[in-house]
Protein backbone atom coordinates (compact mmCIF):
# COMPACT_ATOMS: atom_id res chain seq x y z
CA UNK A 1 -10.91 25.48 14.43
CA UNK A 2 -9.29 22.94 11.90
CA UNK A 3 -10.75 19.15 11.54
CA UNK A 4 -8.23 16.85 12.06
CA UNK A 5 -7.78 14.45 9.59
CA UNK A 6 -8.27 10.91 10.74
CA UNK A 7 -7.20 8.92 7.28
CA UNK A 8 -4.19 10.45 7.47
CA UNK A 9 -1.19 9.19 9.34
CA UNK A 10 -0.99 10.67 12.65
CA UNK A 11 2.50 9.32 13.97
CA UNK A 12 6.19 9.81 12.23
CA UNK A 13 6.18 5.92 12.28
CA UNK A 14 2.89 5.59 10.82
CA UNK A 15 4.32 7.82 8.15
CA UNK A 16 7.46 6.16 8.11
CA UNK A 17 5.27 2.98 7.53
CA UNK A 18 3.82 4.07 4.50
CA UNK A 19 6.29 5.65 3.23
CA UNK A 20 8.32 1.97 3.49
CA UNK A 21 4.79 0.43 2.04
CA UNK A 22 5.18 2.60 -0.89
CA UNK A 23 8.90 1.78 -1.33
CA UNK A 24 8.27 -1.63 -1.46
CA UNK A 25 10.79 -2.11 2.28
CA UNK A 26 7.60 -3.20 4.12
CA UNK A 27 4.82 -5.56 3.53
CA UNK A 28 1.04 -4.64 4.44
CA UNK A 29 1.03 -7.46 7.49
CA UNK A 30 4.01 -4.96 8.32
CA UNK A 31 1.95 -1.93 8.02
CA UNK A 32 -0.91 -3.18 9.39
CA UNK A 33 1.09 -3.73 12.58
CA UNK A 34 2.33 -0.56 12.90
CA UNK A 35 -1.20 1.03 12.73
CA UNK A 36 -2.71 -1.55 14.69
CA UNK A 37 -5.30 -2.79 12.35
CA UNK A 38 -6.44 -5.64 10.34
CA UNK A 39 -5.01 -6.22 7.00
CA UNK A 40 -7.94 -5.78 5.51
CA UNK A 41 -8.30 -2.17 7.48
CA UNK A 42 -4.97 -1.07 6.31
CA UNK A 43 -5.82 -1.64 3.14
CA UNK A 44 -8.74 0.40 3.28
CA UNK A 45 -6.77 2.58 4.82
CA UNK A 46 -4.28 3.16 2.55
CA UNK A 47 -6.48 3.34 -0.65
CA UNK A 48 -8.66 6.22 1.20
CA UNK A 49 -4.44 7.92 1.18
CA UNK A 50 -4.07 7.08 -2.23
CA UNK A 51 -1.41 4.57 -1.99
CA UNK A 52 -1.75 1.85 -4.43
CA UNK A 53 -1.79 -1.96 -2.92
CA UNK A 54 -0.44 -3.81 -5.72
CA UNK A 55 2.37 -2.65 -8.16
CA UNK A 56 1.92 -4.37 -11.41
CA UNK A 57 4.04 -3.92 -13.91
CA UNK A 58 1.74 -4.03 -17.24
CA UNK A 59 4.93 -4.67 -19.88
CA UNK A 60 6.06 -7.58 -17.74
CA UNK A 61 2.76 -8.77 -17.56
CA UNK A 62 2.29 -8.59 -21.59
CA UNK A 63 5.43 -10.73 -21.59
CA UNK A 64 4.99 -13.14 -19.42
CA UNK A 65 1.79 -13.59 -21.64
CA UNK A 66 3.83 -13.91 -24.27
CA UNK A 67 6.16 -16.60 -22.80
CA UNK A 68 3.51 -18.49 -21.82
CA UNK A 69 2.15 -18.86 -25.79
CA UNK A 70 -1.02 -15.63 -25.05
CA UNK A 71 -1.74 -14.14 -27.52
């Protein structure tokens, strides 16, 4: 017999969730709802999936820095 996996979503709108999450069409309170957690759960939860919380953009970061008079 195969272990289930319990990280991993186990509902097509727990899948759909992430799947939004990673799209940027829903926010982790959003998520979190879905799942019925915490935030801070879901966002355990989704780094044990591999799905990044933030998306930072390094090269606008650099120039922001650089607008603001960073060196």
């Amino acid at each position: 017999m195969q272990a289930v996996d319990t990280k991993a979503p186990q509902t097509d709108p727990e899948l759909i969730a992430v799947r939004a999450f990673q799209a940027g069409q829903l926010s982790l309170g959003q998520v979190a709802q879905v799942f019925a957690k915490s935030k801070q759960e879901t966002m355990r939860l989704l780094a044990e999936l591999g799905v990044p919380i933030a998306d930072y953009d390094l090269a606008e970061d650099l120039e922001t820095l650089v607008l603001l008079g960073g060196n």
